[in-house]
C-alpha atoms as a PDB file:
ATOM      1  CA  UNK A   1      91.934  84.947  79.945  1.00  0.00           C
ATOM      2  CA  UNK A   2      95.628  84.409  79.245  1.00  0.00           C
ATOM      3  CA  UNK A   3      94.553  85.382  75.872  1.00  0.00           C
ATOM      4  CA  UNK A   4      93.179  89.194  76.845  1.00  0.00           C
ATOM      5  CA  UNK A   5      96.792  89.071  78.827  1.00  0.00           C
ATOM      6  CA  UNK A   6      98.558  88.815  75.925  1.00  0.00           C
ATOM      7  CA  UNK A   7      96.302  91.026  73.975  1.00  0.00           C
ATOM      8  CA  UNK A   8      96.576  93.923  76.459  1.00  0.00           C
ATOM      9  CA  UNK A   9     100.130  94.922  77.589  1.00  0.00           C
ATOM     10  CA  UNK A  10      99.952  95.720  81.554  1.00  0.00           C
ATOM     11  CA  UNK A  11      97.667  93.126  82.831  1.00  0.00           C
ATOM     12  CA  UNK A  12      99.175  91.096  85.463  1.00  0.00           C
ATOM     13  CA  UNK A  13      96.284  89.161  86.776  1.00  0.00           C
ATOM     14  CA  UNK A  14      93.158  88.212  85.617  1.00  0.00           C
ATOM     15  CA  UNK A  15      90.090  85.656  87.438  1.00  0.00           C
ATOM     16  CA  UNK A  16      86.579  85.058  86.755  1.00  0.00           C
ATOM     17  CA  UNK A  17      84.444  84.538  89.860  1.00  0.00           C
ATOM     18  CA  UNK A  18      80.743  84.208  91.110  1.00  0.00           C
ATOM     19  CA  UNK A  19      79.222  87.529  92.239  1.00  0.00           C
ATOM     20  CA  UNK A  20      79.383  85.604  96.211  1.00  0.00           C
ATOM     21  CA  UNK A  21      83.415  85.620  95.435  1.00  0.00           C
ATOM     22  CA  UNK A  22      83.469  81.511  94.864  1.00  0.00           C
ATOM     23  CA  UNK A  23      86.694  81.718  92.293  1.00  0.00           C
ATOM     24  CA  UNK A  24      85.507  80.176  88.786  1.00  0.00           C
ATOM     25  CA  UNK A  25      89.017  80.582  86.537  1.00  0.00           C
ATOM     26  CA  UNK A  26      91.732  82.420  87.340  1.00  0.00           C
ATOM     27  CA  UNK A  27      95.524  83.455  85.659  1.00  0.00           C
ATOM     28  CA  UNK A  28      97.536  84.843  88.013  1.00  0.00           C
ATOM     29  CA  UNK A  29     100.777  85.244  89.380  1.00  0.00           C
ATOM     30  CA  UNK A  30     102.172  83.071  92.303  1.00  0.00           C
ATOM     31  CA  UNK A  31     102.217  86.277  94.372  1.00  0.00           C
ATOM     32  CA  UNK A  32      98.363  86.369  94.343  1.00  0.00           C
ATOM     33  CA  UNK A  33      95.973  84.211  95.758  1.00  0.00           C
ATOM     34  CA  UNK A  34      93.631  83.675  93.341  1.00  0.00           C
ATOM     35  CA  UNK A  35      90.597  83.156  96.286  1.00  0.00           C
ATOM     36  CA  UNK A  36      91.323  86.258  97.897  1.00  0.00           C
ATOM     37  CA  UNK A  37      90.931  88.460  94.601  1.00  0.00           C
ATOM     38  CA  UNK A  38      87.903  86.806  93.585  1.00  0.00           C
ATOM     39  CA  UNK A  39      86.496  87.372  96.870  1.00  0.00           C
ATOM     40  CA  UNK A  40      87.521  90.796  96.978  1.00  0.00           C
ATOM     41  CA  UNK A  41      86.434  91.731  93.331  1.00  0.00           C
ATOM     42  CA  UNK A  42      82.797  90.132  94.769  1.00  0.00           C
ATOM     43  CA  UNK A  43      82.468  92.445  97.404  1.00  0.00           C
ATOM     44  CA  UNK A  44      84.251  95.554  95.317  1.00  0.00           C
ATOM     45  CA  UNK A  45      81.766  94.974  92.340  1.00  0.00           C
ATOM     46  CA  UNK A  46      78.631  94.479  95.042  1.00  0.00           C
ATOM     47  CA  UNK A  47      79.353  98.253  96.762  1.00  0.00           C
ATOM     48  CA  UNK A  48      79.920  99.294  92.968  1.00  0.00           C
ATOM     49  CA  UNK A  49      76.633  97.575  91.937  1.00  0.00           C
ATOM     50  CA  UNK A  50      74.800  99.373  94.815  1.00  0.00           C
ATOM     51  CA  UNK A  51      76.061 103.042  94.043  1.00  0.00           C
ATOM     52  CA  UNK A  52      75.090 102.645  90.189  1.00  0.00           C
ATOM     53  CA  UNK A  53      71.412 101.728  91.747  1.00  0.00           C
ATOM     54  CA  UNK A  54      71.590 104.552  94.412  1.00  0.00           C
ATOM     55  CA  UNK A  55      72.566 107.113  92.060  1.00  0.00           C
ATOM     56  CA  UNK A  56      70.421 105.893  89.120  1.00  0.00           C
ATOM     57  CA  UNK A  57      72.941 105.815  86.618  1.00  0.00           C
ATOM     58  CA  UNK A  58      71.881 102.129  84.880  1.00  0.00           C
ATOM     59  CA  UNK A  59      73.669  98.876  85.228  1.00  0.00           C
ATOM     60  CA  UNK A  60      76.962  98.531  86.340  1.00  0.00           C
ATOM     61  CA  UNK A  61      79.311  97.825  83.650  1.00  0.00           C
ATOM     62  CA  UNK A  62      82.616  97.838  85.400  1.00  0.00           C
ATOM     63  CA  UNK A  63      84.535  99.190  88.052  1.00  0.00           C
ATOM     64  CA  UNK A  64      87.948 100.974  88.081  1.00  0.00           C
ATOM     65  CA  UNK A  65      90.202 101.397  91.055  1.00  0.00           C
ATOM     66  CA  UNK A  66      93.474 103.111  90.016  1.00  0.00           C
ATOM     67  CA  UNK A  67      96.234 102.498  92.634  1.00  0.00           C
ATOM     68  CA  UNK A  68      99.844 104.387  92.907  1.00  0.00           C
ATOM     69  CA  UNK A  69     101.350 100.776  91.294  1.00  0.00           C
ATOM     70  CA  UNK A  70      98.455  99.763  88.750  1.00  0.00           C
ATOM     71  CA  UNK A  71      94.986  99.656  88.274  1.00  0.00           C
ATOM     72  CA  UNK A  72      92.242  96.619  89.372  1.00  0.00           C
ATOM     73  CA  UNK A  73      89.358  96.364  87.185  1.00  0.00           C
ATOM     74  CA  UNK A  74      86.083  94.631  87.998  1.00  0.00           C
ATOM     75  CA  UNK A  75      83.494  93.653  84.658  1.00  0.00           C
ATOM     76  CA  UNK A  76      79.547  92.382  85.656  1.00  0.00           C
ATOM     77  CA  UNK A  77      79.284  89.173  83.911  1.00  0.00           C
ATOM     78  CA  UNK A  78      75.484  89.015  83.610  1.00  0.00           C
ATOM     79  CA  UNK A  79      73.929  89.084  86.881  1.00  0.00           C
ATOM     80  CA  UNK A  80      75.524  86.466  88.364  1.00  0.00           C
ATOM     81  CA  UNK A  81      79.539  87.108  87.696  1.00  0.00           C
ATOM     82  CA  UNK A  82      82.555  89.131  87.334  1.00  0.00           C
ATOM     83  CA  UNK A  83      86.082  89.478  85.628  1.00  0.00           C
ATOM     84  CA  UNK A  84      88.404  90.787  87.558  1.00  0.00           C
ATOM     85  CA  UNK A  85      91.824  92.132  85.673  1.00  0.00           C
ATOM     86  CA  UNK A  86      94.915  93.949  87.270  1.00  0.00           C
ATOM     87  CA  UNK A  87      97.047  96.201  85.587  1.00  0.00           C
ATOM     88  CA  UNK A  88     100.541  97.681  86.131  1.00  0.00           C
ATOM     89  CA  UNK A  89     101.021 101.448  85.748  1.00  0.00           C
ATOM     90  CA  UNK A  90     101.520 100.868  81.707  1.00  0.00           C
ATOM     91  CA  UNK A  91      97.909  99.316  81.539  1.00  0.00           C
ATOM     92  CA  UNK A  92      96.052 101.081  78.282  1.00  0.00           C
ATOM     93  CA  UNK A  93      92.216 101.378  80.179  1.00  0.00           C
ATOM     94  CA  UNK A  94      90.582 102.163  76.746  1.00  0.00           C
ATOM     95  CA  UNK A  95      92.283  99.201  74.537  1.00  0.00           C
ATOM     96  CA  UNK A  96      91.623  97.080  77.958  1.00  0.00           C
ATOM     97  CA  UNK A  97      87.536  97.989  77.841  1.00  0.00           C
ATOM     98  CA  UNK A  98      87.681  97.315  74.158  1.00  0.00           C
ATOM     99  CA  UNK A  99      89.170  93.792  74.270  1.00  0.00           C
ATOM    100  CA  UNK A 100      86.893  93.010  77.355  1.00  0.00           C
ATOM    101  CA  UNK A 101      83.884  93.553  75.795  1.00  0.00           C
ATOM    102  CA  UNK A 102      83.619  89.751  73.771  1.00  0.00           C
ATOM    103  CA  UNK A 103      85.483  88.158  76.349  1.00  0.00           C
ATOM    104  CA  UNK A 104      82.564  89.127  79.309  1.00  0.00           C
ATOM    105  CA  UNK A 105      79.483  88.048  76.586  1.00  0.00           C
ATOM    106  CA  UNK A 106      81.615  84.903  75.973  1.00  0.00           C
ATOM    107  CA  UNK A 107      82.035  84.425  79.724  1.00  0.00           C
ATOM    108  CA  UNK A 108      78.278  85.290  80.137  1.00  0.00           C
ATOM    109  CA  UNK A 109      76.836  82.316  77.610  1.00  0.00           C
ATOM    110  CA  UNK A 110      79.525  79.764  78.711  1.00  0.00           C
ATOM    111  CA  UNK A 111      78.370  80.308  82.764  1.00  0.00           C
ATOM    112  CA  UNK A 112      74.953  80.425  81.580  1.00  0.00           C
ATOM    113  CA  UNK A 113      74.876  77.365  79.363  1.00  0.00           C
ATOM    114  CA  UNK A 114      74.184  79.135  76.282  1.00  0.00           C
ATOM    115  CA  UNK A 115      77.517  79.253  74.263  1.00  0.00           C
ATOM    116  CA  UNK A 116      77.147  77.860  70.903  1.00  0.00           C
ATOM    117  CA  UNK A 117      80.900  77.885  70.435  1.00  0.00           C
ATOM    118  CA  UNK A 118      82.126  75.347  72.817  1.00  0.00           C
ATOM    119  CA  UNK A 119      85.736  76.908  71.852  1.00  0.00           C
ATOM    120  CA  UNK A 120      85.321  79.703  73.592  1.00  0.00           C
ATOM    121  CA  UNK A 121      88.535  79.082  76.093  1.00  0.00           C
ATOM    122  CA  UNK A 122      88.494  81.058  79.497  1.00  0.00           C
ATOM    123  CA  UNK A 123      90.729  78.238  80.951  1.00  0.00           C
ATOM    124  CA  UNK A 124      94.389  79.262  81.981  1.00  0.00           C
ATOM    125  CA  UNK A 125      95.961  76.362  80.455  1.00  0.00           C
END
């Protein structure tokens, strides 16, 4: 996660959590509370989740709330997670979703058991 940070100029904040909001892995400033964004991003990503399946558009792939300071972007991890990122006003969306992409089907296999690459490091250390 740091990683995608320092990949993507603008994020601020970034957190992996279960789709109930338990907080998995987070990298984040001492400002935020890690539990409260992961819980939020649970509940943002479930109403998101619903309206794709409402309006028939597919799966939900990610969510994008764009705020007067930043942005605060929510990625499905499978059916059973989520990344959560937040971005200042500077954040680049499109080189964001790019980078993203591996990172969720990394996340996906680790929190499924199925990574073959035990390297794959989501930790923020």
């Amino acid at each position: 996660m740091r990683e995608l940070r320092e990949r993507v100029p603008g994020i601020t904040d970034t957190a992996v959590a279960a789709v109930d909001g338990l907080l998995v892995a987070a990298d984040t400033s001492a400002e935020l509370d890690p539990e409260s964004l992961a819980a939020l991003a649970a509940a943002g990503l479930g109403l998101a989740r619903r309206t794709a399946a409402v309006s028939g558009r597919g799966p939900l792939r990610q969510n994008v709330t764009h705020c007067a300071g930043g942005f605060a972007v929510i990625y499905a991890v499978g059916d059973t997670a989520l990344l959560a990122v937040l971005g200042d006003e500077g954040l680049d969306l499109a080189r964001l979703h790019r980078e993203t992409g591996a990172l969720v089907e990394r996340l996906d296999d680790l929190l499924r058991g199925r990574a073959s690459d035990t390297s794959a490091d989501v930790s923020t250390s």
